[in-house]
C-alpha atoms as a PDB file:
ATOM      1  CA  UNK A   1      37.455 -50.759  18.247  1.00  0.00           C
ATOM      2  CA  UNK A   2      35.956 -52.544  15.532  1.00  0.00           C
ATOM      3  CA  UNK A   3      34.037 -56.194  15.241  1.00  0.00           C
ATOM      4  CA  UNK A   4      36.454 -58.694  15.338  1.00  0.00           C
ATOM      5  CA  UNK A   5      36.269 -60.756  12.077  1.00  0.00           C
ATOM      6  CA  UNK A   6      35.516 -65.029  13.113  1.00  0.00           C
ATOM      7  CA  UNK A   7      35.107 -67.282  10.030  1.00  0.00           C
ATOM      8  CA  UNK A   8      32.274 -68.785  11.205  1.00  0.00           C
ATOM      9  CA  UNK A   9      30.192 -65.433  11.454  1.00  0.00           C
ATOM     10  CA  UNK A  10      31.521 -64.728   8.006  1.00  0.00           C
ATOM     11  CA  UNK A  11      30.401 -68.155   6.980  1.00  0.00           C
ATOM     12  CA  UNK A  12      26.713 -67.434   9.339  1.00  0.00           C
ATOM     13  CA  UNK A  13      26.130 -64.149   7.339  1.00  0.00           C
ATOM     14  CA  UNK A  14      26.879 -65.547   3.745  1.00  0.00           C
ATOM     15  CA  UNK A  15      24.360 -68.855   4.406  1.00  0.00           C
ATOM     16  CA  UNK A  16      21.834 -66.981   6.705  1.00  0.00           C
ATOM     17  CA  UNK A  17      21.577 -64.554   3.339  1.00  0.00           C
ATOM     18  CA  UNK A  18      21.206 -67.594   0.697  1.00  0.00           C
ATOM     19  CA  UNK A  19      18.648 -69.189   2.858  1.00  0.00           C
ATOM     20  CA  UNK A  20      17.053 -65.522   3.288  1.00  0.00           C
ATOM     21  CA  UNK A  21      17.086 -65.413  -0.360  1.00  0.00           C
ATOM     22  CA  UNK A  22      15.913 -68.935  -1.277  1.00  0.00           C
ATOM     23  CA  UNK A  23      12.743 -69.163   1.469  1.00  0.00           C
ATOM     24  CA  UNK A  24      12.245 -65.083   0.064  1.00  0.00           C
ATOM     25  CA  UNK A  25      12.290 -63.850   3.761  1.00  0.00           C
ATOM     26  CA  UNK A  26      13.049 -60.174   3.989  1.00  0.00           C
ATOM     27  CA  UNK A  27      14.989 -59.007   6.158  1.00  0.00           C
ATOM     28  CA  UNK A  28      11.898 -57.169   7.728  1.00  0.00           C
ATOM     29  CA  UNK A  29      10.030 -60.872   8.413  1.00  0.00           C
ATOM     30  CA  UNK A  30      13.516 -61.901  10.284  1.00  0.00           C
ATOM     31  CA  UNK A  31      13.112 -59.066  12.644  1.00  0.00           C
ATOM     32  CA  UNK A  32       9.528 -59.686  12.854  1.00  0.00           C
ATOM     33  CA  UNK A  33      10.194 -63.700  13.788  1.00  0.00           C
ATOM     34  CA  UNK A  34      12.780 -63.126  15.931  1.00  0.00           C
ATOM     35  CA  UNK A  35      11.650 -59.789  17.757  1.00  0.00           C
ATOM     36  CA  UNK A  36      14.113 -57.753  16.998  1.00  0.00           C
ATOM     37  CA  UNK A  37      14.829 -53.987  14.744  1.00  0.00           C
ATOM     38  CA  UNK A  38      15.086 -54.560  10.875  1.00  0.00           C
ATOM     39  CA  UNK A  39      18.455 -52.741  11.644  1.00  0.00           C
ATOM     40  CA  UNK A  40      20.150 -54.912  14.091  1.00  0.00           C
ATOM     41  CA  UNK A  41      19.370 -57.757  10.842  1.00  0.00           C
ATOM     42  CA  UNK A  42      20.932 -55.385   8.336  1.00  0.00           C
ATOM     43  CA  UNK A  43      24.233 -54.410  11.137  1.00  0.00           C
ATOM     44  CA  UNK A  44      24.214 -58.862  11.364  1.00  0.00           C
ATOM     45  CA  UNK A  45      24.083 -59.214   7.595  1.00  0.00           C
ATOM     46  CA  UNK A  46      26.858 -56.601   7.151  1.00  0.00           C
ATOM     47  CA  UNK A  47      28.975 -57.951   9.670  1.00  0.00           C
ATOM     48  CA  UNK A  48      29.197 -54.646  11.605  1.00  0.00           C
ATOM     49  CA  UNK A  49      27.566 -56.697  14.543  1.00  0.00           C
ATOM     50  CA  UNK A  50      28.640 -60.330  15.657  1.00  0.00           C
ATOM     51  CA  UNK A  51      25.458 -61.575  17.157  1.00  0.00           C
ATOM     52  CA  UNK A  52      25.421 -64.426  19.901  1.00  0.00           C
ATOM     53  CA  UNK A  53      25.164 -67.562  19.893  1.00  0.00           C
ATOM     54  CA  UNK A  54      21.509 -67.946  21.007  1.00  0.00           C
ATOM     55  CA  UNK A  55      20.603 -64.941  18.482  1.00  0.00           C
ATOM     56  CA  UNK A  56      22.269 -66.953  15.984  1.00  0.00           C
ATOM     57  CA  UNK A  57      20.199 -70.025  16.790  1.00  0.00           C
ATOM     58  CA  UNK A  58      16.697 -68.148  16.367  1.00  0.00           C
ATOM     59  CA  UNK A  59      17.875 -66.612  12.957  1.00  0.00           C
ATOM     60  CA  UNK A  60      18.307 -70.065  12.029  1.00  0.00           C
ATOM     61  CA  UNK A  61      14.996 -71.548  13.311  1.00  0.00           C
ATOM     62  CA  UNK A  62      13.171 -68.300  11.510  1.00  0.00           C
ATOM     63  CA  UNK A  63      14.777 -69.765   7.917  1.00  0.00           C
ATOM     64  CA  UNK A  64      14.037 -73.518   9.061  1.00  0.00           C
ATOM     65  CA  UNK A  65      17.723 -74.377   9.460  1.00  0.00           C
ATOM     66  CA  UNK A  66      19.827 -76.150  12.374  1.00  0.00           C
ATOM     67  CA  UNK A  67      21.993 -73.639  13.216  1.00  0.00           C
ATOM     68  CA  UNK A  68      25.240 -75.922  12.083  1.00  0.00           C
ATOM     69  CA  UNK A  69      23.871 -75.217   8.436  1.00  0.00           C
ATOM     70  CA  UNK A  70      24.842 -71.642   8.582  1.00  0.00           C
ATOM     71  CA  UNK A  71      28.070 -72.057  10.318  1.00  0.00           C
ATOM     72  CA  UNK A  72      29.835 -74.135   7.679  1.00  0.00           C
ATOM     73  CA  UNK A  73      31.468 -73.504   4.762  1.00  0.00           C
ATOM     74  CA  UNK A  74      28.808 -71.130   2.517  1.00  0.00           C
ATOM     75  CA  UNK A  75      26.452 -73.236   0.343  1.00  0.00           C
ATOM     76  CA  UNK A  76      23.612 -72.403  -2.067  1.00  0.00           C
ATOM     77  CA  UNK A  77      19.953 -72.662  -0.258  1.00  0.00           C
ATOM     78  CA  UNK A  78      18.087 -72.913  -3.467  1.00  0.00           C
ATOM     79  CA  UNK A  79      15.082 -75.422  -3.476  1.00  0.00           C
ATOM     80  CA  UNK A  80      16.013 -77.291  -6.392  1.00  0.00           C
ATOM     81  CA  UNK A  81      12.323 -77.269  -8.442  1.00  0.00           C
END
């Protein structure tokens, strides 16, 4: 049985990534902030693992997002200069 595939996770992943990107936080200093393996980051940012909703909420806090920022419709996180 495989991860069953919810357009908001999609959406979660592909924003939590651009903010990763844009603040340059590894994926290694989300574990860290969050308490968690560098490979349960890498399974959420794959999509092989649907986190909850509370794990979803501390991911955002760690890139300095409200969580309703990563569940809509994927946007660029760039700091404009």
């Amino acid at each position: 049985m495989g991860v069953m595939i919810v357009p908001a996770f999609d959406n979660f992943r592909e924003n939590l990534r651009s903010a990763m990107d844009a603040r340059e936080v590894s994926q290694r200093q989300l574990a860290s902030s969050i308490s968690t393996s560098v490979s349960y980051v890498n399974r959420v940012l794959q999509g092989s693992v649907n986190p909850p909703m509370d794990r979803c909420e501390e991911m955002a806090q760690a890139v300095g997002l409200p969580l309703v920022d990563l569940l809509e419709a994927p946007k660029d996180f760039a700091v404009p200069c």
